[in-house]
PDB file of N, CA and C in Angstrom:
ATOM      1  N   UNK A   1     118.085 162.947 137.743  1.00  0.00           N
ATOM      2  CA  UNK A   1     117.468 161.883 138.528  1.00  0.00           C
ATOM      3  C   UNK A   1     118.128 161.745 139.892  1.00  0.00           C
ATOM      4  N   UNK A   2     118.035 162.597 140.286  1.00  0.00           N
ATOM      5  CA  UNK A   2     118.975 162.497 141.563  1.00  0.00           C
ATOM      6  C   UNK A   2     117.996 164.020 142.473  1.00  0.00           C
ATOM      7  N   UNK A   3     117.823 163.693 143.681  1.00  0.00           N
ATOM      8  CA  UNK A   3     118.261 165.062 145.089  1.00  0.00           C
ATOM      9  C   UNK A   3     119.226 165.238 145.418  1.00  0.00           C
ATOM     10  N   UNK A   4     119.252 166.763 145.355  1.00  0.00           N
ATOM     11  CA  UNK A   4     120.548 167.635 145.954  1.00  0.00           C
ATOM     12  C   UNK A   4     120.082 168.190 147.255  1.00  0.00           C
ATOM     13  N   UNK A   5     120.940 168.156 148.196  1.00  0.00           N
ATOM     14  CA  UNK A   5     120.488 168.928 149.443  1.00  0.00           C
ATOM     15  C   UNK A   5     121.618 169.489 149.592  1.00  0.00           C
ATOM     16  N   UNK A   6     121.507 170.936 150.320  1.00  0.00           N
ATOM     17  CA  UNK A   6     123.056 172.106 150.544  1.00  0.00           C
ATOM     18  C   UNK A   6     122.646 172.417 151.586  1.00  0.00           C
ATOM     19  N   UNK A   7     123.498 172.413 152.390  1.00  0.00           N
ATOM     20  CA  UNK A   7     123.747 173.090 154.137  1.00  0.00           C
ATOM     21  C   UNK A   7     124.923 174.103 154.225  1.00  0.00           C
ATOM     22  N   UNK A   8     124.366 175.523 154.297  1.00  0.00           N
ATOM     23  CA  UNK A   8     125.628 176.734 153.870  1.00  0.00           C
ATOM     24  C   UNK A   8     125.467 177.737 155.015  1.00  0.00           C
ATOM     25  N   UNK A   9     126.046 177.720 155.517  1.00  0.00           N
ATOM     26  CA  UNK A   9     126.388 179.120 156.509  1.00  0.00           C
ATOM     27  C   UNK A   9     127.504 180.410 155.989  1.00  0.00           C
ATOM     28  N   UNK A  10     127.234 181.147 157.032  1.00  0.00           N
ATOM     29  CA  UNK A  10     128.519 182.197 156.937  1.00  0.00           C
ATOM     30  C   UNK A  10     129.123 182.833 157.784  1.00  0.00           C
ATOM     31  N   UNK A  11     129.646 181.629 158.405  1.00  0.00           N
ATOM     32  CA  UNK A  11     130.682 181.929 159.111  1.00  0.00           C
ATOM     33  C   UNK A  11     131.963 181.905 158.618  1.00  0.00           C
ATOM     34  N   UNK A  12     133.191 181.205 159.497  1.00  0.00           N
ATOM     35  CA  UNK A  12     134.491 181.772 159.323  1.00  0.00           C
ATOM     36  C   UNK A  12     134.971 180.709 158.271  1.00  0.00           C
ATOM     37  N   UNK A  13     134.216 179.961 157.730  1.00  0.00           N
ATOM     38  CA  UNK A  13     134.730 179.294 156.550  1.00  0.00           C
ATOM     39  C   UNK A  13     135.967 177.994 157.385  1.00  0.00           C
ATOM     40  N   UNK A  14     136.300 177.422 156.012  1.00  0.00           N
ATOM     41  CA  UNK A  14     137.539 175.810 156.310  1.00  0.00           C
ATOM     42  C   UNK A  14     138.545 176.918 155.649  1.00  0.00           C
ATOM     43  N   UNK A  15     139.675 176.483 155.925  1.00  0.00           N
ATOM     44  CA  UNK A  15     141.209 176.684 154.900  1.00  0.00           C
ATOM     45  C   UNK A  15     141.266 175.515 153.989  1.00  0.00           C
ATOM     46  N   UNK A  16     141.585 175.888 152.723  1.00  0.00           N
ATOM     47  CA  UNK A  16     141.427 175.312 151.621  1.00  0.00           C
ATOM     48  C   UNK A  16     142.179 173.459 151.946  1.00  0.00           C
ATOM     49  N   UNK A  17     143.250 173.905 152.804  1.00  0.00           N
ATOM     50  CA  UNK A  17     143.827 172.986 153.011  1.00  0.00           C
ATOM     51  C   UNK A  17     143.046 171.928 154.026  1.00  0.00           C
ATOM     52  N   UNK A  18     142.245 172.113 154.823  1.00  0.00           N
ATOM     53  CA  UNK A  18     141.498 171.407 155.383  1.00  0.00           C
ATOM     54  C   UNK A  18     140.632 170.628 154.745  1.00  0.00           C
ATOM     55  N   UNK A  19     140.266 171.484 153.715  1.00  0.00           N
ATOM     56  CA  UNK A  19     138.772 170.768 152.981  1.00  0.00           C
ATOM     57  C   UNK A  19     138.956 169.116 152.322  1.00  0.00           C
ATOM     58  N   UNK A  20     140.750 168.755 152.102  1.00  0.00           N
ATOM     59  CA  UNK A  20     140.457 167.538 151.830  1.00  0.00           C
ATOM     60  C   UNK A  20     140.608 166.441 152.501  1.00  0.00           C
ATOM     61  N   UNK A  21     140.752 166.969 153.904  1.00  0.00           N
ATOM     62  CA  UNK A  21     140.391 166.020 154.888  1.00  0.00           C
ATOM     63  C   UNK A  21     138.917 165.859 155.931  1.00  0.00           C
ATOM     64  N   UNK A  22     138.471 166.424 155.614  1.00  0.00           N
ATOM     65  CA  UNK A  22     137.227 167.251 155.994  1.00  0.00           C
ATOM     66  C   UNK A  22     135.951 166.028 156.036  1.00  0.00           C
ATOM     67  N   UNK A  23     135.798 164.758 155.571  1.00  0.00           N
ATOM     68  CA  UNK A  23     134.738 163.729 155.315  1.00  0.00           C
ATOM     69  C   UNK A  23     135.749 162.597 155.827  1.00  0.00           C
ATOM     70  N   UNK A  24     136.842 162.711 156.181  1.00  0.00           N
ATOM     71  CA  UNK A  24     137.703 161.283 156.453  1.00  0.00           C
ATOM     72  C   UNK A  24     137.991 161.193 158.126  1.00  0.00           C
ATOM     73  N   UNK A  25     137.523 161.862 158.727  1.00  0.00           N
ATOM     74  CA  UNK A  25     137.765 161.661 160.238  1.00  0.00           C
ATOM     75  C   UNK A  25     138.840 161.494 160.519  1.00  0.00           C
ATOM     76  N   UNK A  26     139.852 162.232 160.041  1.00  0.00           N
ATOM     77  CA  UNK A  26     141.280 162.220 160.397  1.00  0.00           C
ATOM     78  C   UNK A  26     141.761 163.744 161.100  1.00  0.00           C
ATOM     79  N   UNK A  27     140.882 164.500 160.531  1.00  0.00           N
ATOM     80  CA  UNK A  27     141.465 165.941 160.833  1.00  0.00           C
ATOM     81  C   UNK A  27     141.293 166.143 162.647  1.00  0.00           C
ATOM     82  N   UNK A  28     140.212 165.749 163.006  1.00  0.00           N
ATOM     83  CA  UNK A  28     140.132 166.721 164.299  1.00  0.00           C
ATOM     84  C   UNK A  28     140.079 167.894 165.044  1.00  0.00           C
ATOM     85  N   UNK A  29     139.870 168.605 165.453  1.00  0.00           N
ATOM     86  CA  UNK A  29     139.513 169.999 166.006  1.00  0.00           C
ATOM     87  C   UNK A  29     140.395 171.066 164.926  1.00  0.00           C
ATOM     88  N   UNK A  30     140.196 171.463 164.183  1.00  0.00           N
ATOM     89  CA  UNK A  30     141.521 172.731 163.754  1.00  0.00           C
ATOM     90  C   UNK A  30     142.062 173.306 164.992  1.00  0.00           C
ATOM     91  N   UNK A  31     143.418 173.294 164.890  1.00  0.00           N
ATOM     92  CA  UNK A  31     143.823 173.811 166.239  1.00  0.00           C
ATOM     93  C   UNK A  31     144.498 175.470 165.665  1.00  0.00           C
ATOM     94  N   UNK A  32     144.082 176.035 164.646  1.00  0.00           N
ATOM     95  CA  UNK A  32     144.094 176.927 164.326  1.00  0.00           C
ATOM     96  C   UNK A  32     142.727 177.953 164.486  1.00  0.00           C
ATOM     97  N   UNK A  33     141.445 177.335 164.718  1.00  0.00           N
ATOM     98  CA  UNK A  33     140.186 177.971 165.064  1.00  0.00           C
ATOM     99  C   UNK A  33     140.044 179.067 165.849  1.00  0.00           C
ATOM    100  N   UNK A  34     139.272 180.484 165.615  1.00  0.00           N
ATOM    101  CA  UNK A  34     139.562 181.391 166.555  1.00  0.00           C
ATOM    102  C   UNK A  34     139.337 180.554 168.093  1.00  0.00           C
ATOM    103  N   UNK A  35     139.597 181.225 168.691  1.00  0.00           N
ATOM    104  CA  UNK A  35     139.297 181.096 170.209  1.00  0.00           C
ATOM    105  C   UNK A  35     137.333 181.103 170.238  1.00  0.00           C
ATOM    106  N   UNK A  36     136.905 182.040 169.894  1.00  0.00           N
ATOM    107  CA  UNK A  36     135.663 182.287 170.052  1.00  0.00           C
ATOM    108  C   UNK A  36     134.695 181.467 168.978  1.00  0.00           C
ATOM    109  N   UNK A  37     134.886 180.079 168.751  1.00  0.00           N
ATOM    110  CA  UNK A  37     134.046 179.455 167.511  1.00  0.00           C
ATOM    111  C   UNK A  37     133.900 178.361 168.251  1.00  0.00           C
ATOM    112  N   UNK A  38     133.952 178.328 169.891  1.00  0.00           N
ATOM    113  CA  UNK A  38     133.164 177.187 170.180  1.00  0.00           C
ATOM    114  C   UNK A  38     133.286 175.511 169.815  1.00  0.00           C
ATOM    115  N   UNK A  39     134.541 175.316 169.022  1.00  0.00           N
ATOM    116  CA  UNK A  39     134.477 174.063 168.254  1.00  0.00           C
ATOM    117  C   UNK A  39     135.520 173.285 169.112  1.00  0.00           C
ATOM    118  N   UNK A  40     134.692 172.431 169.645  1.00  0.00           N
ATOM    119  CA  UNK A  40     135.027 171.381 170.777  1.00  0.00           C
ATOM    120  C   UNK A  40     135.555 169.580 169.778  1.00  0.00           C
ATOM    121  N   UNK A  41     134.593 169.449 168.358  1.00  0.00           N
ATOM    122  CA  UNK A  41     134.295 168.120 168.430  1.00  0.00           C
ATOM    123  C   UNK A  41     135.423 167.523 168.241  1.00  0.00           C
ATOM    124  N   UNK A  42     135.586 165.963 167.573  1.00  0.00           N
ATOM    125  CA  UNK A  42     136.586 165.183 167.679  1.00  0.00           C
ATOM    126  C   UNK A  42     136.557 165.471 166.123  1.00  0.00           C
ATOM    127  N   UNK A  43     135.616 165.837 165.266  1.00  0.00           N
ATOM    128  CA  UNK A  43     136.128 165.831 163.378  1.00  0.00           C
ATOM    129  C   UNK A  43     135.507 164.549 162.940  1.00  0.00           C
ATOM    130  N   UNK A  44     134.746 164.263 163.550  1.00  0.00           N
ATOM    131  CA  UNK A  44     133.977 162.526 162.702  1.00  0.00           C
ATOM    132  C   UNK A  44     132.659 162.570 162.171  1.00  0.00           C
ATOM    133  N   UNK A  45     131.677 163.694 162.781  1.00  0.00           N
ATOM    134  CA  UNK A  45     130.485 163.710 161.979  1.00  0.00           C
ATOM    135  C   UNK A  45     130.222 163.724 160.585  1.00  0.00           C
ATOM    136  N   UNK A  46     131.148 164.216 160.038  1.00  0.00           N
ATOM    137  CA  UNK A  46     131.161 164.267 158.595  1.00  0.00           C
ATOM    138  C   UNK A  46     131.781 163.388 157.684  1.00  0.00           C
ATOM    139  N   UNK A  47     132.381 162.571 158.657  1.00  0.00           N
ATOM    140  CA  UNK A  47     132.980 161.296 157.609  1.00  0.00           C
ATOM    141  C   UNK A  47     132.186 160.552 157.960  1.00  0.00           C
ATOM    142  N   UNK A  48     131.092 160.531 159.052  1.00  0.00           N
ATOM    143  CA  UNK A  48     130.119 159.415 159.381  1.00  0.00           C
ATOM    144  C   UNK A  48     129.151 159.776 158.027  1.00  0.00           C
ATOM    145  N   UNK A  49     128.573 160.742 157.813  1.00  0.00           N
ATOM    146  CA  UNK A  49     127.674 161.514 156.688  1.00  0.00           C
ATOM    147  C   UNK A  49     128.126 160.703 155.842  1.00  0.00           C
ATOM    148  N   UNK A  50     129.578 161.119 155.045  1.00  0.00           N
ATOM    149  CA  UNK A  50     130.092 160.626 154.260  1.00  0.00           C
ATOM    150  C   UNK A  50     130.059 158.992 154.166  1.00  0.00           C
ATOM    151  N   UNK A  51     130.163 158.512 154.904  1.00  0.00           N
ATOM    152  CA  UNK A  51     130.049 157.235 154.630  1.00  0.00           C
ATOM    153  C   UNK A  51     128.573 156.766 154.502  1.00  0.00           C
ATOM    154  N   UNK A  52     127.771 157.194 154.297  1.00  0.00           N
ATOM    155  CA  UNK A  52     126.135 156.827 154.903  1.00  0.00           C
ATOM    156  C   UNK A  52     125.494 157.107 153.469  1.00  0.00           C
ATOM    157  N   UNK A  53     126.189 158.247 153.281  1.00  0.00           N
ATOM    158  CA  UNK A  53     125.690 158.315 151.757  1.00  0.00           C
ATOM    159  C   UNK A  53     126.143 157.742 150.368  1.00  0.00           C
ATOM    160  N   UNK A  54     127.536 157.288 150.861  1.00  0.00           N
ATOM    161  CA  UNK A  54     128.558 157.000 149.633  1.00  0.00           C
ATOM    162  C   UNK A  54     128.143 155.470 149.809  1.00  0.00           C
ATOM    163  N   UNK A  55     127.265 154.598 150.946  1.00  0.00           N
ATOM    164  CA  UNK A  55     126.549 153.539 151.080  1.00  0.00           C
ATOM    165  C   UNK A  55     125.389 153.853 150.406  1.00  0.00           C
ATOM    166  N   UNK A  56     124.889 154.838 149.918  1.00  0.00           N
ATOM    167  CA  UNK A  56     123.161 154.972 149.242  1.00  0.00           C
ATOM    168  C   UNK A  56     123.466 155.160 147.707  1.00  0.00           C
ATOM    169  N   UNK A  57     124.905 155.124 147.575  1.00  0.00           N
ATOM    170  CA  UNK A  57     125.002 155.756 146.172  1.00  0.00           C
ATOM    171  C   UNK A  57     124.893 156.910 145.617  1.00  0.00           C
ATOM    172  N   UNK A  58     125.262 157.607 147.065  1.00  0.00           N
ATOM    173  CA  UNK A  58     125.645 159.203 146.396  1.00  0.00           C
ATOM    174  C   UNK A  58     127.197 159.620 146.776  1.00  0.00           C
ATOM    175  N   UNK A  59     126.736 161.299 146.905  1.00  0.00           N
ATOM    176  CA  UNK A  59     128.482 161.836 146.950  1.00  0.00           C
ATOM    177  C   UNK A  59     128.320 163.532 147.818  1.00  0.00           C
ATOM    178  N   UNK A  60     129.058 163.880 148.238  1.00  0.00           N
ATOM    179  CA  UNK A  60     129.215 164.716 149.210  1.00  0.00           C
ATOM    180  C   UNK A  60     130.311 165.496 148.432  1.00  0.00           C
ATOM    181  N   UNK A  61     129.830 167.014 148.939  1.00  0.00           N
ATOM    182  CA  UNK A  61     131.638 168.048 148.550  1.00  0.00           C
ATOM    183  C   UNK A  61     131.421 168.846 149.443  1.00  0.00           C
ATOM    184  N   UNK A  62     132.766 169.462 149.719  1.00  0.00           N
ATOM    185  CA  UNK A  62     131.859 170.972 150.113  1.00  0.00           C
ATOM    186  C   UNK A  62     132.880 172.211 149.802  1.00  0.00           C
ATOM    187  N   UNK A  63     132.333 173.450 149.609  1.00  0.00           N
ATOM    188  CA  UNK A  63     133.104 174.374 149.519  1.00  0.00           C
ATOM    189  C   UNK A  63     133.388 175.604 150.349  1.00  0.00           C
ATOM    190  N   UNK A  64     133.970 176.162 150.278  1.00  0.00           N
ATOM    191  CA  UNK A  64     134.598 177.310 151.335  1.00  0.00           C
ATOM    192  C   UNK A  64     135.313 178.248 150.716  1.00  0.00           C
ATOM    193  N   UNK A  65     134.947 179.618 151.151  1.00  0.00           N
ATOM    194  CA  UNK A  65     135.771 180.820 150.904  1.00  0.00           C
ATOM    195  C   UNK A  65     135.899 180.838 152.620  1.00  0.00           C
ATOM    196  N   UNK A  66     137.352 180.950 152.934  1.00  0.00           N
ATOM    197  CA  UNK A  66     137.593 181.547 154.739  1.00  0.00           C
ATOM    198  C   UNK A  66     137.017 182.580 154.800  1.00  0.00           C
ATOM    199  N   UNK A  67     136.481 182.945 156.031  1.00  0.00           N
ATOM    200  CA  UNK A  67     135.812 184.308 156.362  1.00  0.00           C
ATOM    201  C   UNK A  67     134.524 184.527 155.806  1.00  0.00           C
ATOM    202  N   UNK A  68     134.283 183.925 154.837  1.00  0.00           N
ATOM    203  CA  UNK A  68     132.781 183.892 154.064  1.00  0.00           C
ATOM    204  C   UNK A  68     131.461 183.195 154.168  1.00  0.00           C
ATOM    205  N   UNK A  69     132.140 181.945 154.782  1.00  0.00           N
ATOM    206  CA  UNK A  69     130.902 180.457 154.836  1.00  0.00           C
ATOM    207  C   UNK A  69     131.582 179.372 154.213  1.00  0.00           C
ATOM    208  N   UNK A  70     130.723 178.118 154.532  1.00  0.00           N
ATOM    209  CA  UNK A  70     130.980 176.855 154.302  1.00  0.00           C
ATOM    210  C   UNK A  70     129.753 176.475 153.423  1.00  0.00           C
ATOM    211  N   UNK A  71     129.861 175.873 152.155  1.00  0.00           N
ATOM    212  CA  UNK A  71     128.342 175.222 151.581  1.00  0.00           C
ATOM    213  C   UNK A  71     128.733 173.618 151.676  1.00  0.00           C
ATOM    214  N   UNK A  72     128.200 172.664 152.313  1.00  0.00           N
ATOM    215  CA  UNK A  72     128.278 171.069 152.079  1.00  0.00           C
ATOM    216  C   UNK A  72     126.734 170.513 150.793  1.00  0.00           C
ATOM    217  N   UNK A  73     127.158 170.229 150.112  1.00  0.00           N
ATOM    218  CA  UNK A  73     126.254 169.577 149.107  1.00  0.00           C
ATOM    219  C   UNK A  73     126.533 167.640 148.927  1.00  0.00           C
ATOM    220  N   UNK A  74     125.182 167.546 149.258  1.00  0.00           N
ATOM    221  CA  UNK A  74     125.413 166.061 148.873  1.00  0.00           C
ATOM    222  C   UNK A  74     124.277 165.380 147.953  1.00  0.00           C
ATOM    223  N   UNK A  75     124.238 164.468 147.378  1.00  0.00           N
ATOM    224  CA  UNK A  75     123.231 164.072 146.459  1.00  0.00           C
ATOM    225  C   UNK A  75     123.158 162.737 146.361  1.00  0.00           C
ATOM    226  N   UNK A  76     121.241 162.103 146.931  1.00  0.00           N
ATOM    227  CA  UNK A  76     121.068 160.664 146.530  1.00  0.00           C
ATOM    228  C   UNK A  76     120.579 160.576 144.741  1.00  0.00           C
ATOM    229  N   UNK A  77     120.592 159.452 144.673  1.00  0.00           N
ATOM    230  CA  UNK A  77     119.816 159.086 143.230  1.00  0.00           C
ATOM    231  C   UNK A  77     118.420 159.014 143.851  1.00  0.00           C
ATOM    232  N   UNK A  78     117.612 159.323 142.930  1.00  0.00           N
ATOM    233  CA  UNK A  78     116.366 158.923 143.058  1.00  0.00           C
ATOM    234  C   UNK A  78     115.437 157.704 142.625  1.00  0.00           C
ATOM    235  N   UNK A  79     114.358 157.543 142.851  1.00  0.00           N
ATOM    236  CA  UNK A  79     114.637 156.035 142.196  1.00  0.00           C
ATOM    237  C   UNK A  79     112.473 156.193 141.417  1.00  0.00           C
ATOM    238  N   UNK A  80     112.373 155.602 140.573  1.00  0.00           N
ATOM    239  CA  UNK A  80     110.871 155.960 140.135  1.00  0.00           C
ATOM    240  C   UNK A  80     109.681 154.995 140.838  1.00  0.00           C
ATOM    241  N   UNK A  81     108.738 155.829 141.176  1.00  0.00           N
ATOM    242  CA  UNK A  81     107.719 155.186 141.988  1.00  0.00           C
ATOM    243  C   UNK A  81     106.554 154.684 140.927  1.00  0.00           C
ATOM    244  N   UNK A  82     105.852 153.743 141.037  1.00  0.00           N
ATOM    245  CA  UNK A  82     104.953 153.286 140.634  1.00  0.00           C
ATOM    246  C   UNK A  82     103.213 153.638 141.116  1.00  0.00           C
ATOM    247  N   UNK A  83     102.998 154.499 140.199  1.00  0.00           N
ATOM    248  CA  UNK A  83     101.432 155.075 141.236  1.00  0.00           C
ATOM    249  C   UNK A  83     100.374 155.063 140.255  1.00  0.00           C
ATOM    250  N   UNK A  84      99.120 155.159 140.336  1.00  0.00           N
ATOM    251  CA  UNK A  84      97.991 155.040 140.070  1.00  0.00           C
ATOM    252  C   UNK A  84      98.559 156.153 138.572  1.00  0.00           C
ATOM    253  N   UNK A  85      98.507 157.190 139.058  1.00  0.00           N
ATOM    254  CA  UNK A  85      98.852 158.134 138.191  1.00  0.00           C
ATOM    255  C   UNK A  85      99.647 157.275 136.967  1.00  0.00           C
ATOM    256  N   UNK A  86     100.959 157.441 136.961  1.00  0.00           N
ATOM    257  CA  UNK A  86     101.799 156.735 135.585  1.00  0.00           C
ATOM    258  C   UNK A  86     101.357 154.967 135.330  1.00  0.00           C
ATOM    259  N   UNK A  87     100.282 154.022 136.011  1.00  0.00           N
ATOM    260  CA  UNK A  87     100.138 153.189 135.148  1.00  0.00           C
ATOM    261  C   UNK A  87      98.799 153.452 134.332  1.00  0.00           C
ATOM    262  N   UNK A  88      98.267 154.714 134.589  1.00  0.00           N
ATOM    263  CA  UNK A  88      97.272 155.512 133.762  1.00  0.00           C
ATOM    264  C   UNK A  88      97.412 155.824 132.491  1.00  0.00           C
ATOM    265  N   UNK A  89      98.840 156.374 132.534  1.00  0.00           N
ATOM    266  CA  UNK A  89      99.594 156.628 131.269  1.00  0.00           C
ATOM    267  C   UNK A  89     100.071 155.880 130.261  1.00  0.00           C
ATOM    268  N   UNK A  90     100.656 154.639 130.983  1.00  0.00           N
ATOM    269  CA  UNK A  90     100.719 153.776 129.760  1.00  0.00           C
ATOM    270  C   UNK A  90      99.867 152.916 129.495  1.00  0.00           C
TER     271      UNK A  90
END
């Protein structure tokens, strides 16, 4: 009873050690990042996510092999609709 949604690339992946700061807006730029990955931000989009959903009653992870890709998975509950259809049924 729930949606799952996954956002996965494959690029240069997190270090394991990053990943558990990774939704708390504490980390900030890896200052270990190649040179060539473009990554300017401040590290808050994803604890904003995180908080937006963990307000809807879901939950966020994400995983990483370095060098391989990043998958972020997060999941709302769903909730049951009332339609022509199912008061047919009962």
């Amino acid at each position: 009873n729930r949606a799952v949604f996954e956002v996965a690339d494959n690029g240069c992946g997190i270090p394991k050690e990053r990943l558990r700061t990774l939704f708390s807006g504490t980390g900030g730029p890896d200052p270990n990042a190649p040179a060539d990955s473009g990554k300017h931000g401040m590290g808050i989009g994803l604890s904003v996510c995180a908080a937006i959903i963990k307000a809807h009653g879901g939950g966020i992870k994400a995983e990483s092999k370095p060098g391989e890709g990043l998958t972020i998975r997060f999941w709302l509950e769903t909730e049951s609709i009332e339609t022509e259809e199912n008061q047919d049924e009962q």
